[in-house]
PDB file of N, CA and C in Angstrom:
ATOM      1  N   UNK A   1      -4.168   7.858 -28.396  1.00  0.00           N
ATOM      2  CA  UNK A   1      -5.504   8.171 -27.923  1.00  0.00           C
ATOM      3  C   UNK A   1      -6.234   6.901 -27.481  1.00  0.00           C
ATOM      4  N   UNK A   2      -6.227   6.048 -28.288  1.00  0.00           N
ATOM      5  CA  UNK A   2      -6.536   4.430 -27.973  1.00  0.00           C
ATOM      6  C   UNK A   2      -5.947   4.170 -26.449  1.00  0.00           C
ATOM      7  N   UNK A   3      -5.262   4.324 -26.328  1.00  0.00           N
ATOM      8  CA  UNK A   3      -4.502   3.710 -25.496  1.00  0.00           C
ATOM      9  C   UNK A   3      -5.007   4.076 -23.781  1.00  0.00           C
ATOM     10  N   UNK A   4      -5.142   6.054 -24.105  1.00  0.00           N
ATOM     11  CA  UNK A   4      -5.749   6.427 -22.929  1.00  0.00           C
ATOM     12  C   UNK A   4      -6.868   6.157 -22.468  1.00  0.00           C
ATOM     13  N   UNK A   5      -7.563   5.749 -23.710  1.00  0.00           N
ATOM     14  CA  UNK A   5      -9.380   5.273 -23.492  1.00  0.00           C
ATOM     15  C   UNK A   5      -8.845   3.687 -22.700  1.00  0.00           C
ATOM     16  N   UNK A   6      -7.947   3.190 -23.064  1.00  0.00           N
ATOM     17  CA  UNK A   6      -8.513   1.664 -22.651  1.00  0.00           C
ATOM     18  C   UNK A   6      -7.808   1.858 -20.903  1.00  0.00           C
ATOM     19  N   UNK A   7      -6.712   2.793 -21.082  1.00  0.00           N
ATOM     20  CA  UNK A   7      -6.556   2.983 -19.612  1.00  0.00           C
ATOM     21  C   UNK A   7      -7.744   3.023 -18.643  1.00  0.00           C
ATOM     22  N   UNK A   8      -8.254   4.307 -18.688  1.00  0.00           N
ATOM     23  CA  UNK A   8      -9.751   4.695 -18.405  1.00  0.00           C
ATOM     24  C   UNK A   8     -10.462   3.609 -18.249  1.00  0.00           C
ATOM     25  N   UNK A   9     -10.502   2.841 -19.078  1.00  0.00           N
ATOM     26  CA  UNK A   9     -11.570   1.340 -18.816  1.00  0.00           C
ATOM     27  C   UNK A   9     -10.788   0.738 -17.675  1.00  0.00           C
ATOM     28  N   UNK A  10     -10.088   0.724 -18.178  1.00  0.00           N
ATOM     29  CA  UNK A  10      -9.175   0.120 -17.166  1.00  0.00           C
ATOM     30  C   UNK A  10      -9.937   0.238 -15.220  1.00  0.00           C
ATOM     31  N   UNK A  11      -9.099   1.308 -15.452  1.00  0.00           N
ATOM     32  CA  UNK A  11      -9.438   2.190 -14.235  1.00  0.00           C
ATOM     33  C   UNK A  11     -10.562   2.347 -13.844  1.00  0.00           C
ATOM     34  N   UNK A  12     -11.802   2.645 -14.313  1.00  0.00           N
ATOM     35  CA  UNK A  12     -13.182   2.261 -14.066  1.00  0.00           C
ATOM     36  C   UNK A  12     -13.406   0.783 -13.832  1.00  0.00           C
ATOM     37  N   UNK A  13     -12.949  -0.207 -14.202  1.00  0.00           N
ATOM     38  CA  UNK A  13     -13.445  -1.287 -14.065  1.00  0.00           C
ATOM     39  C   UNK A  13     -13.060  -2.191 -12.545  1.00  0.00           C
ATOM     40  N   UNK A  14     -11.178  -1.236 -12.306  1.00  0.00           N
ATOM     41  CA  UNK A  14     -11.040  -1.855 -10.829  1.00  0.00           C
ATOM     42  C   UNK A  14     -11.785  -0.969  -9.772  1.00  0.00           C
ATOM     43  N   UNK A  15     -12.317   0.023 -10.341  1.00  0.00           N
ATOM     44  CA  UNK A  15     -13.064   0.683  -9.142  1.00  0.00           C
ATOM     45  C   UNK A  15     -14.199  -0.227  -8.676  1.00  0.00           C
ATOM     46  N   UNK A  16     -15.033  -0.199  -9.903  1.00  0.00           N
ATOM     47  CA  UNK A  16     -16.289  -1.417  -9.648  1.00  0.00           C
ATOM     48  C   UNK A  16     -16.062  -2.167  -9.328  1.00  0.00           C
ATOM     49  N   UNK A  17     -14.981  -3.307  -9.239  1.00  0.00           N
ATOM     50  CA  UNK A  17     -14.933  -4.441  -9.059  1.00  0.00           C
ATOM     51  C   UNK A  17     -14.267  -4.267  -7.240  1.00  0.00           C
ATOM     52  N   UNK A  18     -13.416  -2.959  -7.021  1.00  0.00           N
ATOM     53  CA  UNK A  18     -13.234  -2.549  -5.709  1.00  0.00           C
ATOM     54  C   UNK A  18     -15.169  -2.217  -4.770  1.00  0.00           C
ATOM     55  N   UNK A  19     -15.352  -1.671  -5.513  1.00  0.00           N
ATOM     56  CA  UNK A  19     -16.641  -1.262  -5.010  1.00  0.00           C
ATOM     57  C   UNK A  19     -17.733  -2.775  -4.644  1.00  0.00           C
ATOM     58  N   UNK A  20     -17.786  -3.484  -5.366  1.00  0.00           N
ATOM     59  CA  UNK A  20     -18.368  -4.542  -5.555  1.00  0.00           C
ATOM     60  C   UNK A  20     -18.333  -5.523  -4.249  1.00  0.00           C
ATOM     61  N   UNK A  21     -16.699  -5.469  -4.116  1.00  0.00           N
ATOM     62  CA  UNK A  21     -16.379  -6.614  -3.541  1.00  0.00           C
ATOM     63  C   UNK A  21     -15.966  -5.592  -1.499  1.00  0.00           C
ATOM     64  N   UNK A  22     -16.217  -4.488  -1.725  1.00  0.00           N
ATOM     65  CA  UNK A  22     -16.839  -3.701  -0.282  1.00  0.00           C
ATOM     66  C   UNK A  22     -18.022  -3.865  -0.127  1.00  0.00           C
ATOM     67  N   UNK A  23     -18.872  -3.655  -1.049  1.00  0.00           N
ATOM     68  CA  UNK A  23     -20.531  -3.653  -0.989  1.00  0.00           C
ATOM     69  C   UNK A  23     -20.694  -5.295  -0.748  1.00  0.00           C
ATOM     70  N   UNK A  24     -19.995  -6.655  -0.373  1.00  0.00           N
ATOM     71  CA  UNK A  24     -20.018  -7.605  -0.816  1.00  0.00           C
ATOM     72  C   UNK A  24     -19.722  -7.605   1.080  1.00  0.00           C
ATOM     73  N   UNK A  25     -18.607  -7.095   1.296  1.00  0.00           N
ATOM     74  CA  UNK A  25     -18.025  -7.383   2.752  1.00  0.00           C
ATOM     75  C   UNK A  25     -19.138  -6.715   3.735  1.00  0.00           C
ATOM     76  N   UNK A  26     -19.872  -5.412   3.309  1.00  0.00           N
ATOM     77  CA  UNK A  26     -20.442  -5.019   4.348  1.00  0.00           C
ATOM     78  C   UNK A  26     -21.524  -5.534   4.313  1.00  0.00           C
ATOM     79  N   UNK A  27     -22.246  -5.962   3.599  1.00  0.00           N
ATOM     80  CA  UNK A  27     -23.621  -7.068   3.569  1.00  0.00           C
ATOM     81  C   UNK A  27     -22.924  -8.294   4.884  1.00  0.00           C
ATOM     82  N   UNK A  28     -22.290  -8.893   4.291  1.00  0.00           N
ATOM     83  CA  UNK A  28     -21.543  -9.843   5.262  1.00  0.00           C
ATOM     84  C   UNK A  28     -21.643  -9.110   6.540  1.00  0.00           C
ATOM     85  N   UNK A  29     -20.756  -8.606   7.205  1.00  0.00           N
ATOM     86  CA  UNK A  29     -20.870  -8.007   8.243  1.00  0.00           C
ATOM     87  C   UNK A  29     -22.219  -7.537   8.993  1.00  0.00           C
ATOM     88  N   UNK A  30     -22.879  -6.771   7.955  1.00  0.00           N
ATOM     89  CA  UNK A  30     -24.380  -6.633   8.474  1.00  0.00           C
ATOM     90  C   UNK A  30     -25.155  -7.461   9.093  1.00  0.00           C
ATOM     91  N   UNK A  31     -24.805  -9.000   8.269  1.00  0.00           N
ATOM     92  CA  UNK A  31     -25.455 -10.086   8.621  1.00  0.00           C
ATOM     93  C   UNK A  31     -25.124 -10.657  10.000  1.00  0.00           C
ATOM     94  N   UNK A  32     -23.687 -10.841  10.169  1.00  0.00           N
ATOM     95  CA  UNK A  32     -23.325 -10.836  11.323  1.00  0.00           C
ATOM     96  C   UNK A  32     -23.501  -9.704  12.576  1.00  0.00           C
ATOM     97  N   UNK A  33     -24.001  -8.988  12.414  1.00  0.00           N
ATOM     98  CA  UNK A  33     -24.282  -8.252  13.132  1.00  0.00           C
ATOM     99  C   UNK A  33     -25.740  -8.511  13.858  1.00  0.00           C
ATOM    100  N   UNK A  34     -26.983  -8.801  12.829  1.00  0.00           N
ATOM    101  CA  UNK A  34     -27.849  -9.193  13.152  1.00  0.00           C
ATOM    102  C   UNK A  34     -28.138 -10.501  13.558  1.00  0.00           C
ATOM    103  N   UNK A  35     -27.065 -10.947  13.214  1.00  0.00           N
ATOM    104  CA  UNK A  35     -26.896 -12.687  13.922  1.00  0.00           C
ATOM    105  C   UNK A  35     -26.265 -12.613  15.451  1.00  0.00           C
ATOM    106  N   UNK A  36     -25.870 -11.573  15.750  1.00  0.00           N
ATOM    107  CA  UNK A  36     -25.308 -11.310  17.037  1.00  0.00           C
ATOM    108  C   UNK A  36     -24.106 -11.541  16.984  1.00  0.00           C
ATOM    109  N   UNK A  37     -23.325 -11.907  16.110  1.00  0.00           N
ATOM    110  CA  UNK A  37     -22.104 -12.455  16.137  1.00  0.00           C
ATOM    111  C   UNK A  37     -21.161 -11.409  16.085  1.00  0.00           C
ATOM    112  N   UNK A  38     -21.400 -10.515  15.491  1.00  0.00           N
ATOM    113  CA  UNK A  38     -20.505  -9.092  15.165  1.00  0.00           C
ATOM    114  C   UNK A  38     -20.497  -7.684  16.578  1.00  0.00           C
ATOM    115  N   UNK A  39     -19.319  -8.080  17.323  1.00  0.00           N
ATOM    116  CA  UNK A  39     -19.169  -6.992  18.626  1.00  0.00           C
ATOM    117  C   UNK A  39     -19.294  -5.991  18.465  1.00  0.00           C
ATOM    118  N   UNK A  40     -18.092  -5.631  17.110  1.00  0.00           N
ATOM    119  CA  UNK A  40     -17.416  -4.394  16.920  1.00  0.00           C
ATOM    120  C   UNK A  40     -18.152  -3.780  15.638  1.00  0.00           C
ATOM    121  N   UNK A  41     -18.921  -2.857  16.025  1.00  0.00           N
ATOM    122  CA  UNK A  41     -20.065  -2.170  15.219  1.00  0.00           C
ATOM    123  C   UNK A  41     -18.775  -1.238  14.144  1.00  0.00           C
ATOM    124  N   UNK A  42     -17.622  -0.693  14.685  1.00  0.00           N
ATOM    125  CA  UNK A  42     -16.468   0.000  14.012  1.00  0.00           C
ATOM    126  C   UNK A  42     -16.396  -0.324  12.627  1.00  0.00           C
ATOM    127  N   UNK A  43     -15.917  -2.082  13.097  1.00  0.00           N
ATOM    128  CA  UNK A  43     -15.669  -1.885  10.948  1.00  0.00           C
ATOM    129  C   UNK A  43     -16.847  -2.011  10.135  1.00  0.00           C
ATOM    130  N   UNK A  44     -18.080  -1.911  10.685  1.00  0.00           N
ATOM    131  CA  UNK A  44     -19.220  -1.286   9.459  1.00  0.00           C
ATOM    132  C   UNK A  44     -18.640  -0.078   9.222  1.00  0.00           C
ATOM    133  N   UNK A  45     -18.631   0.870   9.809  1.00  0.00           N
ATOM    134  CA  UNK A  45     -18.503   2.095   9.865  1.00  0.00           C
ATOM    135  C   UNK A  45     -17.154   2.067   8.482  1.00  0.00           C
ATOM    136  N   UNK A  46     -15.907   1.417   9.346  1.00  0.00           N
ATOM    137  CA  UNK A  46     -14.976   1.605   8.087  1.00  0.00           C
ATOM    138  C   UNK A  46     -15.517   1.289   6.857  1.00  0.00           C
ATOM    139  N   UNK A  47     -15.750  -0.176   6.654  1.00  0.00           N
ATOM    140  CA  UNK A  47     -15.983  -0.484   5.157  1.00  0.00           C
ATOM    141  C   UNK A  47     -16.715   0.615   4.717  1.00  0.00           C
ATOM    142  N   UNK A  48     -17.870   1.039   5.148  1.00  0.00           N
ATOM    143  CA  UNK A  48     -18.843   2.357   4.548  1.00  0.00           C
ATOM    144  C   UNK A  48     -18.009   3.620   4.293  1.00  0.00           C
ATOM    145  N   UNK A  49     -17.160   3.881   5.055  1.00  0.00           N
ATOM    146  CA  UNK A  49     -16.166   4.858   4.486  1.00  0.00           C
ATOM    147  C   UNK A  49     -15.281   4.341   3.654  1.00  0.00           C
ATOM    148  N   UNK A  50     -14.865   3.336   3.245  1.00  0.00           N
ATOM    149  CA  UNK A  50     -14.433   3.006   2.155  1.00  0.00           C
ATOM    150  C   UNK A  50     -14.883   2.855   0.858  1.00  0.00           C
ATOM    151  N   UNK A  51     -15.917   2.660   1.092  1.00  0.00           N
ATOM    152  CA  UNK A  51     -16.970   2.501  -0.178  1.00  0.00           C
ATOM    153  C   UNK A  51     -16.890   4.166  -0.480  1.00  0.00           C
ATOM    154  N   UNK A  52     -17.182   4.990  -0.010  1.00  0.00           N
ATOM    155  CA  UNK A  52     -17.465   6.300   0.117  1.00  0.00           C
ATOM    156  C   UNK A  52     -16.197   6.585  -0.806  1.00  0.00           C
ATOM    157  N   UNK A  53     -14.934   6.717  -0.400  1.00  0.00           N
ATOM    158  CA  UNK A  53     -13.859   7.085  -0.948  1.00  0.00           C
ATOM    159  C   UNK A  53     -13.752   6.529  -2.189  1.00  0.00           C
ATOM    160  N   UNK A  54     -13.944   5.050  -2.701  1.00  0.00           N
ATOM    161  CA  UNK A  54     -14.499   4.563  -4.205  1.00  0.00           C
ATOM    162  C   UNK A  54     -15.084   4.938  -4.520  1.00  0.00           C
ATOM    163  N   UNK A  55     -16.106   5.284  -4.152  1.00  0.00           N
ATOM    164  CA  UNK A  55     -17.102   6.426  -5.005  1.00  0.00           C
ATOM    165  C   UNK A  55     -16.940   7.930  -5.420  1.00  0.00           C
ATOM    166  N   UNK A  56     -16.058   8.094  -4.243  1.00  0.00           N
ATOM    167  CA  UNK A  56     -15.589   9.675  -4.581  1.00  0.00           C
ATOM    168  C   UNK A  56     -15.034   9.483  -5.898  1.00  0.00           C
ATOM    169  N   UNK A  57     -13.803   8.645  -5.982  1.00  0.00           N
ATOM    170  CA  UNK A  57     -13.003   8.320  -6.907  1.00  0.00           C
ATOM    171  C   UNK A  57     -13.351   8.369  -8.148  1.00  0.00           C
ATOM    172  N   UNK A  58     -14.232   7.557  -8.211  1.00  0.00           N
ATOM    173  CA  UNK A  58     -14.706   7.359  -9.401  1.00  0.00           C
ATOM    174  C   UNK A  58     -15.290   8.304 -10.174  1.00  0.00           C
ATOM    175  N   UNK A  59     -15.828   9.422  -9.279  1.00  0.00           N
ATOM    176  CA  UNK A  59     -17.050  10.692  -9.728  1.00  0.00           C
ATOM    177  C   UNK A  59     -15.439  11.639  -9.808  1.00  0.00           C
ATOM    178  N   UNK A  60     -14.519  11.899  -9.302  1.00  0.00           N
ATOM    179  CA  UNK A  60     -13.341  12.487  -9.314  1.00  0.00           C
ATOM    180  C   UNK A  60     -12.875  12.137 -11.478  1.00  0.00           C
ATOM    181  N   UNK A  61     -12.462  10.825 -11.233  1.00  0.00           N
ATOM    182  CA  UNK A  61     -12.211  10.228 -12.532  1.00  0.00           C
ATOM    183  C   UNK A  61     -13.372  10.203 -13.611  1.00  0.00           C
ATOM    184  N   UNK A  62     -14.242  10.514 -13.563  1.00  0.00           N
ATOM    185  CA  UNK A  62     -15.737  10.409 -14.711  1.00  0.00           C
ATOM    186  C   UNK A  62     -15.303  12.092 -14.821  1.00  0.00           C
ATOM    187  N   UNK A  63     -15.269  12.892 -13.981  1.00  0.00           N
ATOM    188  CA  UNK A  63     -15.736  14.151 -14.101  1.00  0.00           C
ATOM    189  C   UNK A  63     -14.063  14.735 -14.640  1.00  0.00           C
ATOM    190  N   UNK A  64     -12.904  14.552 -14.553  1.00  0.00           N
ATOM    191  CA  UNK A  64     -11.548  14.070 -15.444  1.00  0.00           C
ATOM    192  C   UNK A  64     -11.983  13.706 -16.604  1.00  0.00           C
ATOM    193  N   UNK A  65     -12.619  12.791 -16.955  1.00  0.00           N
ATOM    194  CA  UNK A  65     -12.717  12.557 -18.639  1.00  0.00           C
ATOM    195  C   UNK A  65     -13.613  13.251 -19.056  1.00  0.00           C
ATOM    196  N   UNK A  66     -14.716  14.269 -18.451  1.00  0.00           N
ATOM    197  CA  UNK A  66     -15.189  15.229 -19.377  1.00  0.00           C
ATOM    198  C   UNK A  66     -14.816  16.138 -19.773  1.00  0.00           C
TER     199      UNK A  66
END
């Protein structure tokens, strides 16, 4: 039983730290964007759907351990 809980931590913790470090890239990008430097408006779009799918995930896996 131990074991599955620390999985679970586990697993919650690379989500956040996945989530973190998207929410980290699209700030970046944003910036470049408003700096003019950024052409391709596209990979906002991706990273934000990526974030999206980590989040699904995670509400997928929270709503699994209840």
């Amino acid at each position: 039983m131990a074991k599955k809980q620390t999985t679970e931590v586990t697993i919650e913790k690379t989500f956040q730290e996945q989530l973190l470090e998207l929410e980290k890239d699209f700030v970046m990008k944003k910036m470049e964007m408003i700096a003019g430097k950024l052409k391709d408006v596209r990979s906002l779009s991706k990273i934000r759907d990526q974030i999206a799918r980590v989040k699904t995930k995670m509400r997928a896996q929270e709503l699994e351990n209840v």
